[in-house]
PDB file of N, CA and C in Angstrom:
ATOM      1  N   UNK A   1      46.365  18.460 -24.213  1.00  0.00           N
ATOM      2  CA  UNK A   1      45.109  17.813 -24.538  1.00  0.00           C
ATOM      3  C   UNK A   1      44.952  16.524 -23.749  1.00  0.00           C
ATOM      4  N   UNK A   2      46.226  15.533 -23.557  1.00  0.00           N
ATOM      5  CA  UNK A   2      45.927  14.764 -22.982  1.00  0.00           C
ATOM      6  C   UNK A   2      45.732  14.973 -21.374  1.00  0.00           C
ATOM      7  N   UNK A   3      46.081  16.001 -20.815  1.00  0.00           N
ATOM      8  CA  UNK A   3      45.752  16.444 -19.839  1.00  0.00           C
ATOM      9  C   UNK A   3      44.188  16.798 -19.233  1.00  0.00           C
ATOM     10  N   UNK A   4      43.724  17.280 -20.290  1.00  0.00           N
ATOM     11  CA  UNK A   4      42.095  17.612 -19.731  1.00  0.00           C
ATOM     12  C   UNK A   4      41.316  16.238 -19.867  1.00  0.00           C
ATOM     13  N   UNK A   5      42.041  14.996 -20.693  1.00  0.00           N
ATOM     14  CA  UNK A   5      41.120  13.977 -21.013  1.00  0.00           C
ATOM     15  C   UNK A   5      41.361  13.299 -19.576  1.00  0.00           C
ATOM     16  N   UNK A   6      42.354  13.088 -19.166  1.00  0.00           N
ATOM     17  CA  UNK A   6      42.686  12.419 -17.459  1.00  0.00           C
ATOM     18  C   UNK A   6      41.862  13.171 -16.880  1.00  0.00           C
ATOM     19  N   UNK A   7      42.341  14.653 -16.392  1.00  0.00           N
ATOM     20  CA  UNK A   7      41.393  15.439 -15.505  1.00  0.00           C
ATOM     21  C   UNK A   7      40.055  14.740 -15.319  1.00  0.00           C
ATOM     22  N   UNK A   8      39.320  14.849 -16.924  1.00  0.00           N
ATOM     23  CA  UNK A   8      37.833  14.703 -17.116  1.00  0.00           C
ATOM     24  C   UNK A   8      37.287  13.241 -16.725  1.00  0.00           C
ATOM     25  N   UNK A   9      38.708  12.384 -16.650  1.00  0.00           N
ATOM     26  CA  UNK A   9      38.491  10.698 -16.791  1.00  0.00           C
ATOM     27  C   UNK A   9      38.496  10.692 -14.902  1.00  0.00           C
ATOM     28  N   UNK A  10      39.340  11.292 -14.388  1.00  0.00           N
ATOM     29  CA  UNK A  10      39.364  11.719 -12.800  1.00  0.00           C
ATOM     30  C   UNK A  10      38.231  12.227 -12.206  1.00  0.00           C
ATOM     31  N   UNK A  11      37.241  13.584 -13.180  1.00  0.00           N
ATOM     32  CA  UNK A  11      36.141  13.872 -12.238  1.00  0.00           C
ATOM     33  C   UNK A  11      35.112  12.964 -12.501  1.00  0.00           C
ATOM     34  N   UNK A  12      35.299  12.338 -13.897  1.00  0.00           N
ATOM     35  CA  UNK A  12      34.069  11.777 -13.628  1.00  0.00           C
ATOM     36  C   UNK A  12      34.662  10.555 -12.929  1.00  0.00           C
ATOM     37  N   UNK A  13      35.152  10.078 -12.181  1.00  0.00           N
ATOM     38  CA  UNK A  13      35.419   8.506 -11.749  1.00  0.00           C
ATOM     39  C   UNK A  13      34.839   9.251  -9.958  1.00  0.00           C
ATOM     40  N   UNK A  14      35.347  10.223  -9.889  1.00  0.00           N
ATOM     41  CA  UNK A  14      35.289  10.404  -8.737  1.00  0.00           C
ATOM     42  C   UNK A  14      33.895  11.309  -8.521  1.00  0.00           C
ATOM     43  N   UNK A  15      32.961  11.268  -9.240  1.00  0.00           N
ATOM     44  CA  UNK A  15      31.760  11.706  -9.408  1.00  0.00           C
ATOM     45  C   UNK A  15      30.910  10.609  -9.117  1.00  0.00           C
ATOM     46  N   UNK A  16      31.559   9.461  -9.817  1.00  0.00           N
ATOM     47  CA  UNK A  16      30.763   8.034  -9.858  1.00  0.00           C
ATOM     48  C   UNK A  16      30.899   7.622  -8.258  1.00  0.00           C
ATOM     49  N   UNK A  17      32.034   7.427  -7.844  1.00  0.00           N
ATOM     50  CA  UNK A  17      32.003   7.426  -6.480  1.00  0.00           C
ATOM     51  C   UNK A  17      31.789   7.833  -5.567  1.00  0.00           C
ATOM     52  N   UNK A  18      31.183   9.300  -5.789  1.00  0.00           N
ATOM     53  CA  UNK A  18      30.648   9.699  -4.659  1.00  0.00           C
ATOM     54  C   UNK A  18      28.759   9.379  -4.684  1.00  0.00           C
ATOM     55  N   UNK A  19      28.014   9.267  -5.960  1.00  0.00           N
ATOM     56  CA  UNK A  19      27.468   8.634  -6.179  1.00  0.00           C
ATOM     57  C   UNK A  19      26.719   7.100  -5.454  1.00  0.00           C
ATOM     58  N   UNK A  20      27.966   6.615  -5.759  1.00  0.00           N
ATOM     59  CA  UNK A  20      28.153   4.921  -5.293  1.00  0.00           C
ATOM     60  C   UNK A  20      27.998   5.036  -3.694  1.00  0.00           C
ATOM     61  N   UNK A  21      28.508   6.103  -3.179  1.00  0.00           N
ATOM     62  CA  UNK A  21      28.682   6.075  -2.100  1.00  0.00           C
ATOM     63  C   UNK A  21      27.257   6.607  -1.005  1.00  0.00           C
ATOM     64  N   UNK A  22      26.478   7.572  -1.773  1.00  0.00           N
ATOM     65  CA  UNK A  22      25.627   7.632  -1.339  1.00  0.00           C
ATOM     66  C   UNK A  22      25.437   9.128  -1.030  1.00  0.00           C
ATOM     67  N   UNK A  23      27.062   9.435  -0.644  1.00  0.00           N
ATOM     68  CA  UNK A  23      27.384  10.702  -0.175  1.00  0.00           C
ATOM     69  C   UNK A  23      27.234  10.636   1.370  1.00  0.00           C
ATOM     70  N   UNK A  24      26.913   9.593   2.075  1.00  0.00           N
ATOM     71  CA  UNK A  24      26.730   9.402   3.600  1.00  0.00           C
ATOM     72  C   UNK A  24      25.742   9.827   4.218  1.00  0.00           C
ATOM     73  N   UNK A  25      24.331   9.917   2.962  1.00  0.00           N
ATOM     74  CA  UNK A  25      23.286  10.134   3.923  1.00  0.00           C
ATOM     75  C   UNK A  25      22.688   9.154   4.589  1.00  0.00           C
ATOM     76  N   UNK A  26      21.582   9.298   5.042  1.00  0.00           N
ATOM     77  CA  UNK A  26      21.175   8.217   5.816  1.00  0.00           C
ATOM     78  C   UNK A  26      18.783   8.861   5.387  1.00  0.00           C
ATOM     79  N   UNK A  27      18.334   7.269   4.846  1.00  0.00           N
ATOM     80  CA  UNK A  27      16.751   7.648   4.386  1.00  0.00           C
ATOM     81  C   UNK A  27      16.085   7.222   5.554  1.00  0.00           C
ATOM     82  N   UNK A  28      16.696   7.428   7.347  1.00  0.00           N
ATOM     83  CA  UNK A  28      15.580   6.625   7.657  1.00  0.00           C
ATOM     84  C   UNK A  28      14.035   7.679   8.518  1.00  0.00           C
ATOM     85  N   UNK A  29      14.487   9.202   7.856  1.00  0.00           N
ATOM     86  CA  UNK A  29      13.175   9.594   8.109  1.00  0.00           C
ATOM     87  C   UNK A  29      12.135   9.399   7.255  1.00  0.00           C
ATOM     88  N   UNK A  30      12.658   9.609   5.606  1.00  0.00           N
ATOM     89  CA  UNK A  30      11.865   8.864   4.585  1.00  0.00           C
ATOM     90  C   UNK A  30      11.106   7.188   4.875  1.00  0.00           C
ATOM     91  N   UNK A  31      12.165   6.726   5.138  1.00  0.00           N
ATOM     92  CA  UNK A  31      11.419   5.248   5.810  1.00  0.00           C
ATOM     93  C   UNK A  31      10.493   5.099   7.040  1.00  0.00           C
ATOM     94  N   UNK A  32      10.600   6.522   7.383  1.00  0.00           N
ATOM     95  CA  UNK A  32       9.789   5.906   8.933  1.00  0.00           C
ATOM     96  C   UNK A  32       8.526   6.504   8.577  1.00  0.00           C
ATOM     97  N   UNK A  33       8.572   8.052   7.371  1.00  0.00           N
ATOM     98  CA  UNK A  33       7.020   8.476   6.896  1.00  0.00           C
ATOM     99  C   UNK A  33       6.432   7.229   5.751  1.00  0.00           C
ATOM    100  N   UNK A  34       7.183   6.417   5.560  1.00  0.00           N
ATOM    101  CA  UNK A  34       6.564   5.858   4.422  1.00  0.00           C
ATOM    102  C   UNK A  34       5.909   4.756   4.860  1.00  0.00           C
ATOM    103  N   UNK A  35       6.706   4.112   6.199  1.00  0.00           N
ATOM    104  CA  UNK A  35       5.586   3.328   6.870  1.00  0.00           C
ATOM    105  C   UNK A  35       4.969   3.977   7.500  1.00  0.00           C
ATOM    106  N   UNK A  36       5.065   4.783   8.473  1.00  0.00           N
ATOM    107  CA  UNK A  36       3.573   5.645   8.953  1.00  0.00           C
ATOM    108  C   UNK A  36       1.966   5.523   7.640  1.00  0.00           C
ATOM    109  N   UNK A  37       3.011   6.101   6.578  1.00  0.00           N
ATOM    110  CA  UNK A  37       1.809   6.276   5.339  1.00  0.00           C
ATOM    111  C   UNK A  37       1.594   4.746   5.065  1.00  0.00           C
ATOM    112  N   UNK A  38       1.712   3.771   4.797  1.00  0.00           N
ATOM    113  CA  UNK A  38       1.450   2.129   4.972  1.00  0.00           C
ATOM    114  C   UNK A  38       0.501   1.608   6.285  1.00  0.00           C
ATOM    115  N   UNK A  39       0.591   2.533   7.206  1.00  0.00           N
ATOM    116  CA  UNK A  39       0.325   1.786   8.116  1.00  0.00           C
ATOM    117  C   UNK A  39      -0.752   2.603   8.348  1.00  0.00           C
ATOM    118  N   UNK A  40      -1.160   3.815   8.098  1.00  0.00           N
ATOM    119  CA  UNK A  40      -2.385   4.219   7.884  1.00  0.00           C
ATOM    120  C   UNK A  40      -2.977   3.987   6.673  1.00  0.00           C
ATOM    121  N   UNK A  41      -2.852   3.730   5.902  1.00  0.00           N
ATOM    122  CA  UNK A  41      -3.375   2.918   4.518  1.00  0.00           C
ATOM    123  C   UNK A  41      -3.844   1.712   5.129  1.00  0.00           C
ATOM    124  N   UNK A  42      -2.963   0.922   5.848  1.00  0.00           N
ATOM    125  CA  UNK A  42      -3.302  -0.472   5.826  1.00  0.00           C
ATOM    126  C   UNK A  42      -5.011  -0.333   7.004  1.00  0.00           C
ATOM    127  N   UNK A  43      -4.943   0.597   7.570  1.00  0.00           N
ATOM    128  CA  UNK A  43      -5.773   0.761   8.918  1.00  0.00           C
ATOM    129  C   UNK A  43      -7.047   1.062   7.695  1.00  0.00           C
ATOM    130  N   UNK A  44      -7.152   2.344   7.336  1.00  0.00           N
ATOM    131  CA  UNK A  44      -8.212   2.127   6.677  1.00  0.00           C
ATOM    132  C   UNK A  44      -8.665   1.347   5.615  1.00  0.00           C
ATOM    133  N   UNK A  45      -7.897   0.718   5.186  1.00  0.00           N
ATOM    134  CA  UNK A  45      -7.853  -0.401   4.499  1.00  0.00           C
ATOM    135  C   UNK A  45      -9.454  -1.676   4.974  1.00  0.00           C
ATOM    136  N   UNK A  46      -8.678  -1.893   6.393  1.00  0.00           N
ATOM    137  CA  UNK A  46      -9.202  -3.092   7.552  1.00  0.00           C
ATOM    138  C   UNK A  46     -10.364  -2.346   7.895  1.00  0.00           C
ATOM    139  N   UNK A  47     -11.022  -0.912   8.128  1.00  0.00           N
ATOM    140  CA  UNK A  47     -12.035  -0.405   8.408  1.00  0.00           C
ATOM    141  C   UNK A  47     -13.342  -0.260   7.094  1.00  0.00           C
ATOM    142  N   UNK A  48     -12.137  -0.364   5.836  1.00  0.00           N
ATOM    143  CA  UNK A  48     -13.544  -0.664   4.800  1.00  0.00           C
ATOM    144  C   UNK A  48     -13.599  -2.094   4.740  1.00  0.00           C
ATOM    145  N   UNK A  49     -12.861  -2.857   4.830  1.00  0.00           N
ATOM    146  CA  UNK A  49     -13.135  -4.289   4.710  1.00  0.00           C
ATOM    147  C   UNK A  49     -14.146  -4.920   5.436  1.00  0.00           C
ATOM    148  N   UNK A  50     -14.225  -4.398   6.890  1.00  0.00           N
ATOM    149  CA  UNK A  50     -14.897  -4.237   7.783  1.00  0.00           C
ATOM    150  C   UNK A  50     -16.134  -4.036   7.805  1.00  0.00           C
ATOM    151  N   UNK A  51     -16.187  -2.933   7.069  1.00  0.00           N
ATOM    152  CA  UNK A  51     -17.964  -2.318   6.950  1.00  0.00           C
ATOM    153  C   UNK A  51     -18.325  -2.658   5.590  1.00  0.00           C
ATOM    154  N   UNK A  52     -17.368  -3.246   4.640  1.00  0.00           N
ATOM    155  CA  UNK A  52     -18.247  -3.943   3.585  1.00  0.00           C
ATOM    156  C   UNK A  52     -18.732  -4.865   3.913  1.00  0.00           C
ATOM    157  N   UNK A  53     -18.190  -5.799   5.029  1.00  0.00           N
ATOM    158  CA  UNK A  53     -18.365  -6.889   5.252  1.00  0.00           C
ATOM    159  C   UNK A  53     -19.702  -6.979   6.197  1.00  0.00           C
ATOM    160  N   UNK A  54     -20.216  -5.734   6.939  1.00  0.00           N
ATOM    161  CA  UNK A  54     -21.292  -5.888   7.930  1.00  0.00           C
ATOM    162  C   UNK A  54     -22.418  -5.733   6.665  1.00  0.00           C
ATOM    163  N   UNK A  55     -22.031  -4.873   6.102  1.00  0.00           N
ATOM    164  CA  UNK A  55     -23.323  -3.895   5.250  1.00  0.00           C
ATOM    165  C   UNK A  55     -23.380  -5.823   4.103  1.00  0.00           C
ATOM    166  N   UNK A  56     -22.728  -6.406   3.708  1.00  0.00           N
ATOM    167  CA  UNK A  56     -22.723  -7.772   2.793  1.00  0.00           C
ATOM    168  C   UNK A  56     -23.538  -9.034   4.087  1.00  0.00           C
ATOM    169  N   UNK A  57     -23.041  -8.674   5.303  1.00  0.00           N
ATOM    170  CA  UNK A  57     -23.505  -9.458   6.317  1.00  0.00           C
ATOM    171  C   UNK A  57     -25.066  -9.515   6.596  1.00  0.00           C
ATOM    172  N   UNK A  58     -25.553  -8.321   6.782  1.00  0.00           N
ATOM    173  CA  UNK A  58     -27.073  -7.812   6.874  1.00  0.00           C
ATOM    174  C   UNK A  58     -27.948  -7.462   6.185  1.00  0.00           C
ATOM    175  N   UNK A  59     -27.386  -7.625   5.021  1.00  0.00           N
ATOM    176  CA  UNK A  59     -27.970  -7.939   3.685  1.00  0.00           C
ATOM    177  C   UNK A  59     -27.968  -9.497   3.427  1.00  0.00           C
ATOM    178  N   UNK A  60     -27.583 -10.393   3.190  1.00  0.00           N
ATOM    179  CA  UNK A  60     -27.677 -11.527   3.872  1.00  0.00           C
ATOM    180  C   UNK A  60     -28.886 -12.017   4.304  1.00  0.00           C
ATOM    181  N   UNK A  61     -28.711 -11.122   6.075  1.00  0.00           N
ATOM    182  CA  UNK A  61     -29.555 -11.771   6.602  1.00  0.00           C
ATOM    183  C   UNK A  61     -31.593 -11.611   6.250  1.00  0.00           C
ATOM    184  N   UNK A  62     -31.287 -10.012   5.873  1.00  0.00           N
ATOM    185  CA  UNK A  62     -32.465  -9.950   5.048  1.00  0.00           C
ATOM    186  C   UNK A  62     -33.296 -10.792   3.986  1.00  0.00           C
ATOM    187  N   UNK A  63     -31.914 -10.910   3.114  1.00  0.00           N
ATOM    188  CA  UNK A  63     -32.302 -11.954   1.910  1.00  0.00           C
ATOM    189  C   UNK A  63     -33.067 -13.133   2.732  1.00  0.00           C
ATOM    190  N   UNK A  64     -32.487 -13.746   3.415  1.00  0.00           N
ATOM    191  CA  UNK A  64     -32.447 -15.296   4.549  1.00  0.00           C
ATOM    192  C   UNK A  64     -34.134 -15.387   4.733  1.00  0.00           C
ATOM    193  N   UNK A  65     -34.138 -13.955   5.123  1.00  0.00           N
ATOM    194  CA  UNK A  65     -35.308 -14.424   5.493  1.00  0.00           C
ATOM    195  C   UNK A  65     -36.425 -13.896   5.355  1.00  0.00           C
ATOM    196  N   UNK A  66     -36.454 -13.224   4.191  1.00  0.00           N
ATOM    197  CA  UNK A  66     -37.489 -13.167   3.143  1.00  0.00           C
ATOM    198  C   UNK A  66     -37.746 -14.648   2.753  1.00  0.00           C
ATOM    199  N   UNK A  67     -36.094 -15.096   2.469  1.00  0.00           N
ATOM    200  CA  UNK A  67     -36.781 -16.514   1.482  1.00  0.00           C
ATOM    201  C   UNK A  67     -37.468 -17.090   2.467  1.00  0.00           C
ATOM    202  N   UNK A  68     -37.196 -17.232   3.929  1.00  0.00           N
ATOM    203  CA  UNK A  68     -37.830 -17.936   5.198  1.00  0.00           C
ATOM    204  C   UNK A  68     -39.240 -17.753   4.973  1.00  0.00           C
ATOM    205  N   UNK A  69     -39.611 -16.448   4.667  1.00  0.00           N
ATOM    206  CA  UNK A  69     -40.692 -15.870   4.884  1.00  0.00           C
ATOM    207  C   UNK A  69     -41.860 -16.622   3.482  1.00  0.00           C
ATOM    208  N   UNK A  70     -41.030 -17.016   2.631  1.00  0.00           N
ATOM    209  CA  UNK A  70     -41.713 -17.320   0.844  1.00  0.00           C
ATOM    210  C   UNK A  70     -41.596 -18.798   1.303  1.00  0.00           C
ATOM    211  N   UNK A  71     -40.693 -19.564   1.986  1.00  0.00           N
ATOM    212  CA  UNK A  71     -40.644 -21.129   1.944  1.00  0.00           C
ATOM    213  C   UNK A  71     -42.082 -21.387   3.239  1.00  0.00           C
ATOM    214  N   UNK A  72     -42.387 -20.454   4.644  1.00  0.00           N
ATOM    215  CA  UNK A  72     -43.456 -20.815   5.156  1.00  0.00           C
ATOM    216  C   UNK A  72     -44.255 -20.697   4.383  1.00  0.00           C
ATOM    217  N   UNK A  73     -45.055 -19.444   3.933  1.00  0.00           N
ATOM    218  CA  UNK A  73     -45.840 -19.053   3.137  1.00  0.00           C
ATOM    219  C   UNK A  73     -46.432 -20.520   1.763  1.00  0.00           C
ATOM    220  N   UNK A  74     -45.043 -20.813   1.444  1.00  0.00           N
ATOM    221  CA  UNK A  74     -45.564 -22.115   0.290  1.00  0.00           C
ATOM    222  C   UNK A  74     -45.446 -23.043   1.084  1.00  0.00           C
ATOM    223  N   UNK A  75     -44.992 -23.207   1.979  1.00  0.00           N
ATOM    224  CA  UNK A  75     -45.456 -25.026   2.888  1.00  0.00           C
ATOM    225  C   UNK A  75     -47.278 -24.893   3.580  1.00  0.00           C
ATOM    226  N   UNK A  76     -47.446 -23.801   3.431  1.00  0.00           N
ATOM    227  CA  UNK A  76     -49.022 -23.235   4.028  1.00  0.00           C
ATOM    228  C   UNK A  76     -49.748 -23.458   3.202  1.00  0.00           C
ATOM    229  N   UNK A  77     -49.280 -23.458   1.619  1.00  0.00           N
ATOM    230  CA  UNK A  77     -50.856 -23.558   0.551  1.00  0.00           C
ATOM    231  C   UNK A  77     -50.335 -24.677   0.051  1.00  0.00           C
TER     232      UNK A  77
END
């Protein structure tokens, strides 16, 4: 009996360590799709920022100058 409790105290120690160890793989194709996927995220990211910012821009300028259009209009009467 005390035999299978070592055994069991042995696989698992050496279970943990292989574990710990990693087993010697190596993530750096995982790392290189995960920035690919970041770095096309980040791109379209900068392309809506972009065109919110024209479509907020030219709206703007509309507003501008309507009011332009209401401030001549009342300096006239």
């Amino acid at each position: 009996m005390k035999n299978v409790i070592k055994l069991g105290f042995l696989a698992l120690s050496f279970g943990l360590f292989a574990v710990a160890c990693g087993g010697g793989e190596t993530k750096s194709a995982a790392d290189s799709t995960a920035t690919a996927a970041g770095n096309a995220i980040d791109s379209v990211a900068q392309k809506a920022d972009s065109a919110v910012t024209a479509v907020a821009d030219s709206a703007k300028a509309i507003v501008d100058s309507a009011a332009a259009k209401v401030d001549s209009a009342a300096a006239h009467h």
